[in-house]
Protein backbone atom coordinates (compact mmCIF):
# COMPACT_ATOMS: atom_id res chain seq x y z
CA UNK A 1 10.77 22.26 -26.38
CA UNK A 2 10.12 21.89 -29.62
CA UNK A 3 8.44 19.00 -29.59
CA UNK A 4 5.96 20.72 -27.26
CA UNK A 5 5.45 23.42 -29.40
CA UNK A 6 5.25 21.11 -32.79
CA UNK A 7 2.47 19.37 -31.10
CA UNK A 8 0.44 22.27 -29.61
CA UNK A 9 0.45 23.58 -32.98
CA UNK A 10 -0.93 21.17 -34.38
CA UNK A 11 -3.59 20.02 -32.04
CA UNK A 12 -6.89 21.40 -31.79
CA UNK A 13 -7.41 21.43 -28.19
CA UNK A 14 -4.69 19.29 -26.11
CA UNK A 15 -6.07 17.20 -23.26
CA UNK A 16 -4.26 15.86 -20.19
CA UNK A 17 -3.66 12.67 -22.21
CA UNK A 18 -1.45 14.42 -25.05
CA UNK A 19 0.24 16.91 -21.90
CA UNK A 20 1.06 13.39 -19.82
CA UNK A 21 2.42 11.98 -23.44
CA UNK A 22 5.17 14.87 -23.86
CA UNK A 23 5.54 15.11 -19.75
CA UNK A 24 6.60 10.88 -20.63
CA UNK A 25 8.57 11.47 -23.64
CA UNK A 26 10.65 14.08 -21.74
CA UNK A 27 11.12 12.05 -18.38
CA UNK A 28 12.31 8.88 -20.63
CA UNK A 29 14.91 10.81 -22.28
CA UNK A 30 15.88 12.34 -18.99
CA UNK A 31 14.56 15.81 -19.58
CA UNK A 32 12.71 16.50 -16.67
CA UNK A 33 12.82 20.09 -16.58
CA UNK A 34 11.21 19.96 -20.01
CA UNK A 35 8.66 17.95 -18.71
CA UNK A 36 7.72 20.37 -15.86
CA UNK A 37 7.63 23.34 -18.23
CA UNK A 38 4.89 21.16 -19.97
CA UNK A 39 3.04 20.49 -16.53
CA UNK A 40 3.06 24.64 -15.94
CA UNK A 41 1.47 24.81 -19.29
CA UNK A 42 -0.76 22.55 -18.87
CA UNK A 43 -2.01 24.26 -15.21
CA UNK A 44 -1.82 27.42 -17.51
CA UNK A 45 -4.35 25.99 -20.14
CA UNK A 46 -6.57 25.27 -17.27
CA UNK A 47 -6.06 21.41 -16.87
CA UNK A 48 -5.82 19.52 -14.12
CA UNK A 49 -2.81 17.65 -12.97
CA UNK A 50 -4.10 13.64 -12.63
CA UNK A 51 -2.50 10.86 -10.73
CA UNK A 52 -0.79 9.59 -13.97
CA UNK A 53 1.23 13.23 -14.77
CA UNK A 54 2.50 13.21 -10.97
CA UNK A 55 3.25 9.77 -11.36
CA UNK A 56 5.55 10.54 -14.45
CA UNK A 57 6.89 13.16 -13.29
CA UNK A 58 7.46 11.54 -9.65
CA UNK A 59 9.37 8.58 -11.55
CA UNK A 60 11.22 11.27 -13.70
CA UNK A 61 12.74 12.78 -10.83
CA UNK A 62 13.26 9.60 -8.89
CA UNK A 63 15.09 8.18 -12.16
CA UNK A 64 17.54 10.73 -12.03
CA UNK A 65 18.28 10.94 -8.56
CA UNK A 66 16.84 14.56 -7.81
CA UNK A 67 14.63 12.73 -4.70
CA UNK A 68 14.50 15.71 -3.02
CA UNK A 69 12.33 17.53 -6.08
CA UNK A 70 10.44 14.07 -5.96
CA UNK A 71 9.59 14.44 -2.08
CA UNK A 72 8.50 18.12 -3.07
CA UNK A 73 6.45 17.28 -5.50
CA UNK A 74 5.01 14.22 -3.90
CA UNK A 75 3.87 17.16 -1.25
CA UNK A 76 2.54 19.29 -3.76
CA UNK A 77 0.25 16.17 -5.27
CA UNK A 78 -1.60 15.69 -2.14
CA UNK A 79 -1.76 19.30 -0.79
CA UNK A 80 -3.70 19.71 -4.31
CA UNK A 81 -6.24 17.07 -3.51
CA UNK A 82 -4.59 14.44 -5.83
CA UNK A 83 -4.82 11.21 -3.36
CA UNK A 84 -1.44 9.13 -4.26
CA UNK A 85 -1.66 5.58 -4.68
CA UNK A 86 0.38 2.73 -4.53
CA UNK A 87 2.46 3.03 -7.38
CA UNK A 88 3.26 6.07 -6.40
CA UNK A 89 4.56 5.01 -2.80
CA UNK A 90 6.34 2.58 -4.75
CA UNK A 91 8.17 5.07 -6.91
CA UNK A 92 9.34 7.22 -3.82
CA UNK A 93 10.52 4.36 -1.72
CA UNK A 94 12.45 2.67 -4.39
CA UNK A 95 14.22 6.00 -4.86
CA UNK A 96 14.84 7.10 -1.50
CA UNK A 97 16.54 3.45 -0.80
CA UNK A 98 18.49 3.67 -4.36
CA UNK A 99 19.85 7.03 -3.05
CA UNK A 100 20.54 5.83 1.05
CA UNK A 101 17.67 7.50 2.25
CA UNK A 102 16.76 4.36 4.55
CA UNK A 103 15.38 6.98 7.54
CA UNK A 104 12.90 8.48 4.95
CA UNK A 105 12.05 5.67 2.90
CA UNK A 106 10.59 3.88 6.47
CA UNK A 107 9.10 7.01 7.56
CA UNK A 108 7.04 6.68 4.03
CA UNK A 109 6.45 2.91 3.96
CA UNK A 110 5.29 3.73 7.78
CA UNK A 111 2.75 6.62 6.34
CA UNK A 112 1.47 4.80 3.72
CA UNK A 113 0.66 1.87 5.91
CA UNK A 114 -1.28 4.49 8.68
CA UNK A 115 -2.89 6.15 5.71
CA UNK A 116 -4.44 2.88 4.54
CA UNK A 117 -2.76 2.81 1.14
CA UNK A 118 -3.01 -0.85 -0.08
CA UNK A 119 0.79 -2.77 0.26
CA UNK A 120 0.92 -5.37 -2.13
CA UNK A 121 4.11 -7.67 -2.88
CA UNK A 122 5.64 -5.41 -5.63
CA UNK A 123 5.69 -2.25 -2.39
CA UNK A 124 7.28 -5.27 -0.07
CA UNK A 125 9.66 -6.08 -2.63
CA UNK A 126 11.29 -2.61 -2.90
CA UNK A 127 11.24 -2.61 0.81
CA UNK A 128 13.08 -5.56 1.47
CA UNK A 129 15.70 -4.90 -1.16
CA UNK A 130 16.23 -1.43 0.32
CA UNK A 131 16.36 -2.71 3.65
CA UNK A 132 19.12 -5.25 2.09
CA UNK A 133 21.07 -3.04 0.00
CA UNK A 134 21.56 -0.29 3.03
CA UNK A 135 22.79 -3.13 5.12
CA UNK A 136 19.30 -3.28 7.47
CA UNK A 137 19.27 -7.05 7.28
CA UNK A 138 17.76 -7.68 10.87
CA UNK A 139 14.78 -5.25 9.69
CA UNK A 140 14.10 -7.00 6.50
CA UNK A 141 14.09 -10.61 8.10
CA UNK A 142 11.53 -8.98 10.91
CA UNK A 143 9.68 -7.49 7.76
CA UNK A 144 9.69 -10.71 5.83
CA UNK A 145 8.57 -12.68 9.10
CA UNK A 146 5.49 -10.25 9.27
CA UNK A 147 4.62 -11.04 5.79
CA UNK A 148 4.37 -14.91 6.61
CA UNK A 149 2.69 -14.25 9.92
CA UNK A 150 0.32 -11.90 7.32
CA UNK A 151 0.12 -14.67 5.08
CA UNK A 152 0.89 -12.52 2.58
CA UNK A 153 1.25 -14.29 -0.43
CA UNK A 154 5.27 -14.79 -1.32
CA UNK A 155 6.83 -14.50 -4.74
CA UNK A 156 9.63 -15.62 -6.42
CA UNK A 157 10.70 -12.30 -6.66
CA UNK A 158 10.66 -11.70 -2.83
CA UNK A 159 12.27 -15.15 -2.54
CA UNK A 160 15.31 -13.89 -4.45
CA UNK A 161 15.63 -10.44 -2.65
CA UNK A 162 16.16 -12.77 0.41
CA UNK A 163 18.54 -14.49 -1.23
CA UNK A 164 20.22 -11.72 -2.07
CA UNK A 165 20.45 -10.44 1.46
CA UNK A 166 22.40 -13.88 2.44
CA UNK A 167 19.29 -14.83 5.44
């Protein structure tokens, strides 16, 4: 931590901006411990967690395959008020299907569509390759039929993750 320390000692009075830098810095590097011990000082100076610092520390976790400390702190987020958004959702689906959590990661998508969270092509993107990749090929030609029925606009991207699933 010395990087934390370095830069508390030589800032005046840190701000969630310079906390979420260091939380970042960490999480890139793949020290996401580090980067929680930075989030508890931060709640210790009296600051309040934002969308942006779960969101690093959500795709910290996620990044390294500890989806289960993700999930936890996912829970945590909204239990203290912090409403997730999409990117968010995004981050937790795309690990739960890297790491064969295909149950889960539908029981999410499912929530954030009841809980009015906006899908956009980038969330049905991630879907439909998880679907693919975790062999749930019927499910992600349904899905994909719902998006033309939606007339949800379809990208190139979600044109190749078809592709990819040989439909």
């Amino acid at each position: 931590m010395y990087m934390f320390d370095f830069i508390l000692g030589i800032a005046q009075r840190p701000d969630v901006i310079m906390y979420n830098s260091l939380m970042d810095g960490y999480c890139l590097v793949g020290k996401v411990e580090e980067a929680v011990r930075v989030l508890d000082a931060m709640k210790s100076a009296g600051l309040q967690p934002t969308t942006v610092t779960y969101g690093i520390l959500l795709n910290g976790y996620c990044k390294i395959g500890r989806i289960a400390a993700g999930l936890s702190l996912f829970k945590e987020m909204s239990l203290s008020g912090v409403k997730p958004i999409t990117i968010m959702y995004n981050i937790i689906l795309d690990g739960l299907f890297c790491s064969g959590r295909t149950v889960c990661a539908k029981e999410k998508f499912h929530t954030m569509n009841e809980s009015g969270i906006p899908v956009g092509v980038d969330t049905y993107n991630i879907v439909l390759s998880g679907l693919c990749k975790n062999n749930c090929t019927d499910e992600a030609i349904e899905l994909f039929k719902e998006l033309r029925a939606k007339n949800v606009k379809i990208n190139v991207m979600i044109l190749n993750t078809m592709i990819f699933c040989n439909v």
